[in-house]
PDB file of N, CA and C in Angstrom:
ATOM      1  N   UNK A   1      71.373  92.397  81.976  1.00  0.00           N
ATOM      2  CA  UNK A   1      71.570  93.199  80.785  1.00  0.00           C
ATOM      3  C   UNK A   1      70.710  92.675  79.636  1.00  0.00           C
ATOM      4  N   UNK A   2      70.055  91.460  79.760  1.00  0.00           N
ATOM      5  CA  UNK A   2      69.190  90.927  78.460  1.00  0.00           C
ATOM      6  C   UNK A   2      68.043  91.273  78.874  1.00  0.00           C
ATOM      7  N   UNK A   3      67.268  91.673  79.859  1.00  0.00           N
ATOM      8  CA  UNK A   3      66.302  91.986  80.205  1.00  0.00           C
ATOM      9  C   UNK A   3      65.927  93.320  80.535  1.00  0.00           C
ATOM     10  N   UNK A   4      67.104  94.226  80.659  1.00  0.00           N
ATOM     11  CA  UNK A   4      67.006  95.474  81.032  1.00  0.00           C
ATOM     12  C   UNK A   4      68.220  96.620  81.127  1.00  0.00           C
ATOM     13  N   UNK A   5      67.872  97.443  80.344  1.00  0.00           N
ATOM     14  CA  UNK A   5      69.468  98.443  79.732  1.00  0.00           C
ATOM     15  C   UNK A   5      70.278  98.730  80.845  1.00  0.00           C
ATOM     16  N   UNK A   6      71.283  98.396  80.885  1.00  0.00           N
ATOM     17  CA  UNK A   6      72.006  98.459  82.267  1.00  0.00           C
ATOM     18  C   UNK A   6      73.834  98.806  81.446  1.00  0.00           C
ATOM     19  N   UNK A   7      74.399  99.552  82.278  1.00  0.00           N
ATOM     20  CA  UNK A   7      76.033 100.048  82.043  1.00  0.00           C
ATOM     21  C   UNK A   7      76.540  98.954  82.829  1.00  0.00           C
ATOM     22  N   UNK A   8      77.509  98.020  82.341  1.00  0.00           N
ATOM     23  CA  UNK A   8      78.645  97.627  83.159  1.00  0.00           C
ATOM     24  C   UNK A   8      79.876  98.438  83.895  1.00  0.00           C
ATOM     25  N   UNK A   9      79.756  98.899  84.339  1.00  0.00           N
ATOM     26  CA  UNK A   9      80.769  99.453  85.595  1.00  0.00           C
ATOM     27  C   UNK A   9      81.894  99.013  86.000  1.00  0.00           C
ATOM     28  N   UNK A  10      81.855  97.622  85.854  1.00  0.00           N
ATOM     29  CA  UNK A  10      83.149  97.354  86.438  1.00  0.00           C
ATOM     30  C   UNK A  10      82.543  95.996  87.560  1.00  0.00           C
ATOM     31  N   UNK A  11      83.747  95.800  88.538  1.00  0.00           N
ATOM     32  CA  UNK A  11      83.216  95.373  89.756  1.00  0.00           C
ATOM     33  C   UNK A  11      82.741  96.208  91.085  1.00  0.00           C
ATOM     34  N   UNK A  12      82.042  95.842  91.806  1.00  0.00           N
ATOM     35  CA  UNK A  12      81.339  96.564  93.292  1.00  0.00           C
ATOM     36  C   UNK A  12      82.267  96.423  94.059  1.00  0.00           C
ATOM     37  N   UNK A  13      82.658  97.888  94.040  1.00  0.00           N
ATOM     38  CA  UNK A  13      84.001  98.209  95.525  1.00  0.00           C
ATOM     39  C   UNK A  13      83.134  99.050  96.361  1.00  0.00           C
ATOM     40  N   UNK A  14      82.146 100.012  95.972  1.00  0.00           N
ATOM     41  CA  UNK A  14      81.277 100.580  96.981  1.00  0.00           C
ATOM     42  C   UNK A  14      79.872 101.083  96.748  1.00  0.00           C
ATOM     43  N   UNK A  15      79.185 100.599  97.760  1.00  0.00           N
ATOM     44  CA  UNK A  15      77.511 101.256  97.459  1.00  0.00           C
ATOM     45  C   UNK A  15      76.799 101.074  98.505  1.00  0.00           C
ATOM     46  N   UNK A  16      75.833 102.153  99.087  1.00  0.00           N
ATOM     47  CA  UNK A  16      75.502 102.835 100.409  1.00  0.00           C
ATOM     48  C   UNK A  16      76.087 102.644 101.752  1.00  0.00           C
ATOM     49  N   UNK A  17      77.267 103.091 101.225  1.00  0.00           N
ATOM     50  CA  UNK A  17      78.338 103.588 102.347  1.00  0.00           C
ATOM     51  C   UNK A  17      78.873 102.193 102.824  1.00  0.00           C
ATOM     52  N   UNK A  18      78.936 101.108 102.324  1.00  0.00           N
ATOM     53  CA  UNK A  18      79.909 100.183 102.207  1.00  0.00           C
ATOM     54  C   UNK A  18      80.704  99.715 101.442  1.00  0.00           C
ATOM     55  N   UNK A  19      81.935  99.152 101.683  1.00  0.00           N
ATOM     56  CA  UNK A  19      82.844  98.699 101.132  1.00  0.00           C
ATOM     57  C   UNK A  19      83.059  97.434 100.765  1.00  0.00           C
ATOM     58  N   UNK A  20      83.582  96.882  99.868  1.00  0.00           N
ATOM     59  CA  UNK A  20      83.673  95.412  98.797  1.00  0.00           C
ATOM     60  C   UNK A  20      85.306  95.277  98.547  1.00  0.00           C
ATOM     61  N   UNK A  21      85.295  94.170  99.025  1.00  0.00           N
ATOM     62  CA  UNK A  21      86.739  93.817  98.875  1.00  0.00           C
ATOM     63  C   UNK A  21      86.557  92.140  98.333  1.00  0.00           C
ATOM     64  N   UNK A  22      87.535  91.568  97.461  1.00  0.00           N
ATOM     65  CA  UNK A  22      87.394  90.422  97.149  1.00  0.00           C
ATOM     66  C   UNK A  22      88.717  89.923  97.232  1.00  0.00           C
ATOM     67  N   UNK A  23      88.996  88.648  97.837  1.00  0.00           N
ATOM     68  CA  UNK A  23      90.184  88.145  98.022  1.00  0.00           C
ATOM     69  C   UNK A  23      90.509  86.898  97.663  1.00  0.00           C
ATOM     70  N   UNK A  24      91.212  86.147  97.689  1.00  0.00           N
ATOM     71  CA  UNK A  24      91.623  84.734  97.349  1.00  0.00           C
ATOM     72  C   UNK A  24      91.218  84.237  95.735  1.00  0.00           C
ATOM     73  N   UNK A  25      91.717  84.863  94.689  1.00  0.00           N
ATOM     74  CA  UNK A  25      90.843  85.161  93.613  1.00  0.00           C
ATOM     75  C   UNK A  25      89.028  84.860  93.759  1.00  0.00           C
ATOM     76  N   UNK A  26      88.533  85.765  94.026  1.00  0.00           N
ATOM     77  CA  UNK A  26      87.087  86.113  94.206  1.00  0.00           C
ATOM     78  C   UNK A  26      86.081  85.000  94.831  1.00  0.00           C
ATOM     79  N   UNK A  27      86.669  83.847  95.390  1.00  0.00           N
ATOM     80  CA  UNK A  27      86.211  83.044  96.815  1.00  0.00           C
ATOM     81  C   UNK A  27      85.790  83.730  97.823  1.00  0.00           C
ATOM     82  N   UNK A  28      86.196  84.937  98.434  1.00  0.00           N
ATOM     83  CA  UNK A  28      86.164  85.761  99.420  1.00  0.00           C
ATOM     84  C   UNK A  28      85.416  87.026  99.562  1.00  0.00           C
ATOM     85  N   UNK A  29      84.544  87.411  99.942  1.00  0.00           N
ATOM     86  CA  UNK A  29      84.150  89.052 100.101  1.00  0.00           C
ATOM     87  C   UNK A  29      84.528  89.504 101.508  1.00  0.00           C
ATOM     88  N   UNK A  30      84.729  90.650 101.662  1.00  0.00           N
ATOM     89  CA  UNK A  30      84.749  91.377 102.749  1.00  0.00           C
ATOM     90  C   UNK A  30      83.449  92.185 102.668  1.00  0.00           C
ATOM     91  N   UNK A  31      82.869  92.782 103.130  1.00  0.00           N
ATOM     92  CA  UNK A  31      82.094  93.979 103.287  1.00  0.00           C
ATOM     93  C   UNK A  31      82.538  95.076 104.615  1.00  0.00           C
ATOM     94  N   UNK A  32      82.663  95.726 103.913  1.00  0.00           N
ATOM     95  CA  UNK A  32      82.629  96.453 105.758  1.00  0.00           C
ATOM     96  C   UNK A  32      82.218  98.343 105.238  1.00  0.00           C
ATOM     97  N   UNK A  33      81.669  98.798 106.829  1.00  0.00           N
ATOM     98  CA  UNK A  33      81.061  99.949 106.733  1.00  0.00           C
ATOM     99  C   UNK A  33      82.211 101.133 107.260  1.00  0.00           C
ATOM    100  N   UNK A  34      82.948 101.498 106.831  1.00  0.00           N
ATOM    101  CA  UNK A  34      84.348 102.545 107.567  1.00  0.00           C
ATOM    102  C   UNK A  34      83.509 103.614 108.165  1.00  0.00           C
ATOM    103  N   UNK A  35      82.861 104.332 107.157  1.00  0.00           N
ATOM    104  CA  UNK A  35      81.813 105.313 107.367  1.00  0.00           C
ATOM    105  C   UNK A  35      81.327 105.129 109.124  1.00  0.00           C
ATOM    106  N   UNK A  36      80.474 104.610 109.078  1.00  0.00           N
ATOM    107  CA  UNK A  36      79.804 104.086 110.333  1.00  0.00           C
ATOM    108  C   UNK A  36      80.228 103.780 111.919  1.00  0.00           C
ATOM    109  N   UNK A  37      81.516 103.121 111.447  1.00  0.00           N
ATOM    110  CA  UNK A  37      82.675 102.519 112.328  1.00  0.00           C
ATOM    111  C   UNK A  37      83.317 104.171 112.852  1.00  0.00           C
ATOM    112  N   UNK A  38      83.900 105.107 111.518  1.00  0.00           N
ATOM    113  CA  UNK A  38      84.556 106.268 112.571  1.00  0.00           C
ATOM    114  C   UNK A  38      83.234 107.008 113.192  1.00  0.00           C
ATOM    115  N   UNK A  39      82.053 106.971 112.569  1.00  0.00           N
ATOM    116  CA  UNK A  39      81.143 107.532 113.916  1.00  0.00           C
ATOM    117  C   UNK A  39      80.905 107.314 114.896  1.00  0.00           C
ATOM    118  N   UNK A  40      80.595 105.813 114.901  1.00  0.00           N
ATOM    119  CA  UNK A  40      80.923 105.361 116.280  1.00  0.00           C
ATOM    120  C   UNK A  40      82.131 105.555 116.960  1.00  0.00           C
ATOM    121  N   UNK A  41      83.299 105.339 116.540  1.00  0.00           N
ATOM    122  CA  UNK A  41      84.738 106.004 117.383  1.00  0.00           C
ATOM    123  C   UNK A  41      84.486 107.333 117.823  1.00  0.00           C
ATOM    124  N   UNK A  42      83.992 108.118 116.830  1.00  0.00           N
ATOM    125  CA  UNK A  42      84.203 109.786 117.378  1.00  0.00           C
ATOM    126  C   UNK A  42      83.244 109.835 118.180  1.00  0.00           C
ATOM    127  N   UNK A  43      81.574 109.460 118.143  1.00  0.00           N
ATOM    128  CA  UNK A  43      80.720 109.575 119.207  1.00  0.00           C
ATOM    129  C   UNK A  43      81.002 109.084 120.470  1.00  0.00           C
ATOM    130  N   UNK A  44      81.224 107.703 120.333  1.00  0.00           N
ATOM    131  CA  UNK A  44      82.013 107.038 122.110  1.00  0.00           C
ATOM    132  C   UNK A  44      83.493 106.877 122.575  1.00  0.00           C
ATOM    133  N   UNK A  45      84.101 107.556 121.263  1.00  0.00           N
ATOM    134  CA  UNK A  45      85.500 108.054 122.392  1.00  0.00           C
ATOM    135  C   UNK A  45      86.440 106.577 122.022  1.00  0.00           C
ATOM    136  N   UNK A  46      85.926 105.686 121.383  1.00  0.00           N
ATOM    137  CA  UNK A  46      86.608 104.677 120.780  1.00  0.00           C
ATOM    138  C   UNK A  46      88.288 105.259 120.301  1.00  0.00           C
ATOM    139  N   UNK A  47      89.068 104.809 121.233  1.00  0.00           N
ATOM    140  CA  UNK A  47      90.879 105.035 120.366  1.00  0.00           C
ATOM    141  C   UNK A  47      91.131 104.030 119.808  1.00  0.00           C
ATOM    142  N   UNK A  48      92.009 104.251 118.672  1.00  0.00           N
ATOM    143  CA  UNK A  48      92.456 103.230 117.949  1.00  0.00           C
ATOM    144  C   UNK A  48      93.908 102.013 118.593  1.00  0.00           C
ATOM    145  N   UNK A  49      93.435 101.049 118.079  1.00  0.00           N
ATOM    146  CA  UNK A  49      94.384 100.589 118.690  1.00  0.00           C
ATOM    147  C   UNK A  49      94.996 100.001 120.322  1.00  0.00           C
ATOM    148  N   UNK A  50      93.633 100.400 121.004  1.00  0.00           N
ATOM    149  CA  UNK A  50      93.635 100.757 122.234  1.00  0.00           C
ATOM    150  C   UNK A  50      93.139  99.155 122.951  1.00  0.00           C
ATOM    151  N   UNK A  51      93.799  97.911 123.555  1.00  0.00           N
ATOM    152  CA  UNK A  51      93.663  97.143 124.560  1.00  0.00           C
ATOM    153  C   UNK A  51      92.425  96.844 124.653  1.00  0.00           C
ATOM    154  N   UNK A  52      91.487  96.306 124.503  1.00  0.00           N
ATOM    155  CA  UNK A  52      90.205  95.996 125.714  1.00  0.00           C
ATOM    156  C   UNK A  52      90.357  95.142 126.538  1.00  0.00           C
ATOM    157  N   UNK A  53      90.569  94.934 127.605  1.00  0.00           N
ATOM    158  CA  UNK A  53      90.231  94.044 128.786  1.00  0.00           C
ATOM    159  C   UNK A  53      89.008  93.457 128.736  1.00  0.00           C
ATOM    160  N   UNK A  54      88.837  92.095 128.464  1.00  0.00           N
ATOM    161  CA  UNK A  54      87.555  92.011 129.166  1.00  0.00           C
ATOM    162  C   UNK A  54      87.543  91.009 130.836  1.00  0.00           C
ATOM    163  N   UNK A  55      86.820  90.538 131.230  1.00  0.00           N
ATOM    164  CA  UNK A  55      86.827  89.900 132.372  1.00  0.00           C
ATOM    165  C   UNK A  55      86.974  88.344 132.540  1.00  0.00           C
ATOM    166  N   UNK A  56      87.121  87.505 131.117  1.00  0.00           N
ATOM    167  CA  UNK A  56      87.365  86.367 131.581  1.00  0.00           C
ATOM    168  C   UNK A  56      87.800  85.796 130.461  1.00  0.00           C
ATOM    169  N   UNK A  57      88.483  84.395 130.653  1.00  0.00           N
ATOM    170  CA  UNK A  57      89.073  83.870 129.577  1.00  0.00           C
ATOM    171  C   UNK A  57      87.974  83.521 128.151  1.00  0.00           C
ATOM    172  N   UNK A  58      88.184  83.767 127.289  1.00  0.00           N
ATOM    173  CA  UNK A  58      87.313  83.643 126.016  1.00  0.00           C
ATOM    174  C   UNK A  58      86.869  81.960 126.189  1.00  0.00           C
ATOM    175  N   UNK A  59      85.895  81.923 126.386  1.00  0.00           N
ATOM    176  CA  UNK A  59      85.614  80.385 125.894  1.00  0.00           C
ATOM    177  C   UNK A  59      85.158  79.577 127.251  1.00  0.00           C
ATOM    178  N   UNK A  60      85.311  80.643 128.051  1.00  0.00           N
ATOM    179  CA  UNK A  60      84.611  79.703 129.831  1.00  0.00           C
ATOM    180  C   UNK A  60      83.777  80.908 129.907  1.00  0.00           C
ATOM    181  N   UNK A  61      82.983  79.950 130.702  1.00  0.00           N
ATOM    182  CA  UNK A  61      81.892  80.061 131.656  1.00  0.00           C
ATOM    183  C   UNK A  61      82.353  80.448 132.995  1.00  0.00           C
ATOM    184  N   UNK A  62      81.913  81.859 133.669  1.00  0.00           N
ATOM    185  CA  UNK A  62      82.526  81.787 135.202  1.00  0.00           C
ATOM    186  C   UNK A  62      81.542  81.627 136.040  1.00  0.00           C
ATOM    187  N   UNK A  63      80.604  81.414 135.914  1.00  0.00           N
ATOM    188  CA  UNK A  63      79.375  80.560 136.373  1.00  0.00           C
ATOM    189  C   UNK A  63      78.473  79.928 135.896  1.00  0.00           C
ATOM    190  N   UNK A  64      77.768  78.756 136.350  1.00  0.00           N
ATOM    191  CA  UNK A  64      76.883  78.416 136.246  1.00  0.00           C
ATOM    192  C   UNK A  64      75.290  78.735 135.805  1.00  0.00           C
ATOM    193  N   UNK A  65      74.802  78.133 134.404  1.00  0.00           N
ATOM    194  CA  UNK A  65      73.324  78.989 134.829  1.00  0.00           C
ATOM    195  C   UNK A  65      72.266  77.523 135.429  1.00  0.00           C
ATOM    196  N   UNK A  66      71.395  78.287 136.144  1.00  0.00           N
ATOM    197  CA  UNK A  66      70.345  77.117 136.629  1.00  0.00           C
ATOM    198  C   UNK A  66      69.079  76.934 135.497  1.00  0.00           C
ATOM    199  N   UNK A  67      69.295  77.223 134.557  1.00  0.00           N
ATOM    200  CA  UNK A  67      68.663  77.170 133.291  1.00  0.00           C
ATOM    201  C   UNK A  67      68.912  75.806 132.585  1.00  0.00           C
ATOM    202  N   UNK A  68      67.888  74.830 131.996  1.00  0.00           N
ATOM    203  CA  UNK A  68      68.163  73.715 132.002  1.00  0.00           C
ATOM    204  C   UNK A  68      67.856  74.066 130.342  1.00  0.00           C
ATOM    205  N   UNK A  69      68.925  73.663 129.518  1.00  0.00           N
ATOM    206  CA  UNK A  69      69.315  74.385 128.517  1.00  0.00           C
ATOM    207  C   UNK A  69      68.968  73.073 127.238  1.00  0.00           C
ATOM    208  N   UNK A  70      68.365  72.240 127.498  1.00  0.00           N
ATOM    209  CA  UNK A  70      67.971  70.918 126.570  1.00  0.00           C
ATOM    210  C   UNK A  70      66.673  71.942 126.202  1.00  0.00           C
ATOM    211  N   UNK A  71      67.155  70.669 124.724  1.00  0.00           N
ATOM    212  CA  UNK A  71      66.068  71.324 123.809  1.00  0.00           C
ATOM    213  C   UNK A  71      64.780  70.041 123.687  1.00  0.00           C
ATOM    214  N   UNK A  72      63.707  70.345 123.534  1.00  0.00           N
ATOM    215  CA  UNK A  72      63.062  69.337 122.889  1.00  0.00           C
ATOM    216  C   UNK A  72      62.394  69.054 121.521  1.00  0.00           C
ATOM    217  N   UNK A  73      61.592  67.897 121.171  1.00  0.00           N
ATOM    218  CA  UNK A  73      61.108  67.471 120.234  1.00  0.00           C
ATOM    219  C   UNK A  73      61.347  68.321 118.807  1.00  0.00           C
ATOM    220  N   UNK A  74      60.431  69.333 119.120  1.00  0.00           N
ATOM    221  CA  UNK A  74      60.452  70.346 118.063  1.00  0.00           C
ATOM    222  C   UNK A  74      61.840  72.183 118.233  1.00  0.00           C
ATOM    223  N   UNK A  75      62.997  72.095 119.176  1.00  0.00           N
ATOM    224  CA  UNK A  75      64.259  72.643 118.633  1.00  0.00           C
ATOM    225  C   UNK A  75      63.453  73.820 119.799  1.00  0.00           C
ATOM    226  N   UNK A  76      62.427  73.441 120.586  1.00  0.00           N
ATOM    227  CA  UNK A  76      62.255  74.681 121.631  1.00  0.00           C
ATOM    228  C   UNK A  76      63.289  74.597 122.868  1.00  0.00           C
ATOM    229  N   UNK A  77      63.765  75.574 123.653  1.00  0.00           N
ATOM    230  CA  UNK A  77      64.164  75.576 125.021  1.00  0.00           C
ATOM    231  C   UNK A  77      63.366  74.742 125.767  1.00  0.00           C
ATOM    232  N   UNK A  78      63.513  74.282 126.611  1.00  0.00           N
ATOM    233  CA  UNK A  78      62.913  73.703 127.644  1.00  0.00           C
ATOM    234  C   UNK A  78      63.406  74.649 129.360  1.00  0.00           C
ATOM    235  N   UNK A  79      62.738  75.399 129.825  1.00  0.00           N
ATOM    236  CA  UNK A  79      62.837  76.178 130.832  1.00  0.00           C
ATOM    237  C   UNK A  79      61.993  75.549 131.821  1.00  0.00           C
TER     238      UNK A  79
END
C-alpha cells in the first residue's frame, strides 16, 4: 500500500477457485480447491464417503526391489 494504491479487503478466504482457511490463531493455512475436487468426483464416479481398499499395509514393502538404492558423493542414485 506505500508503493502502490491498493483497497484492503479484509483477509484471503478465496482467489482462483481456491479456498483459505486459517487456524490455530493464524499459525496454520489450509488451502484447498472444492471446485476441482467435485469435478473430479462427478467425472470419475468418485462417492463420498466411500472405503478405498488398497492392497497392503501402509508403510511395507511387499517386495523387494533389486535396485541398489545408495546414493553417492554428489545426492545421485547409484543404479
Amino acid at each position: 500500500m506505500q508503493y502502490f494504491k491498493c483497497d484492503d479487503i479484509g483477509e484471503l478466504k478465496d482467489y482462483v477457485g481456491c479456498k483459505f482457511d486459517r487456524a490455530q490463531q493464524g499459525k496454520c493455512l489450509k488451502m484447498t480447491q472444492p471446485v476441482i475436487i467435485q469435478s473430479f468426483k462427478d467425472e470419475f464416479g468418485i462417492q463420498l464417503n466411500k472405503n478405498i481398499k488398497i492392497p497392503e499395509v501402509p508403510g511395507k514393502m511387499s517386495m523387494k526391489s533389486d535396485v541398489n538404492n545408495e546414493m553417492d558423493a554428489v545426492g545421485q542414485r547409484q543404479y
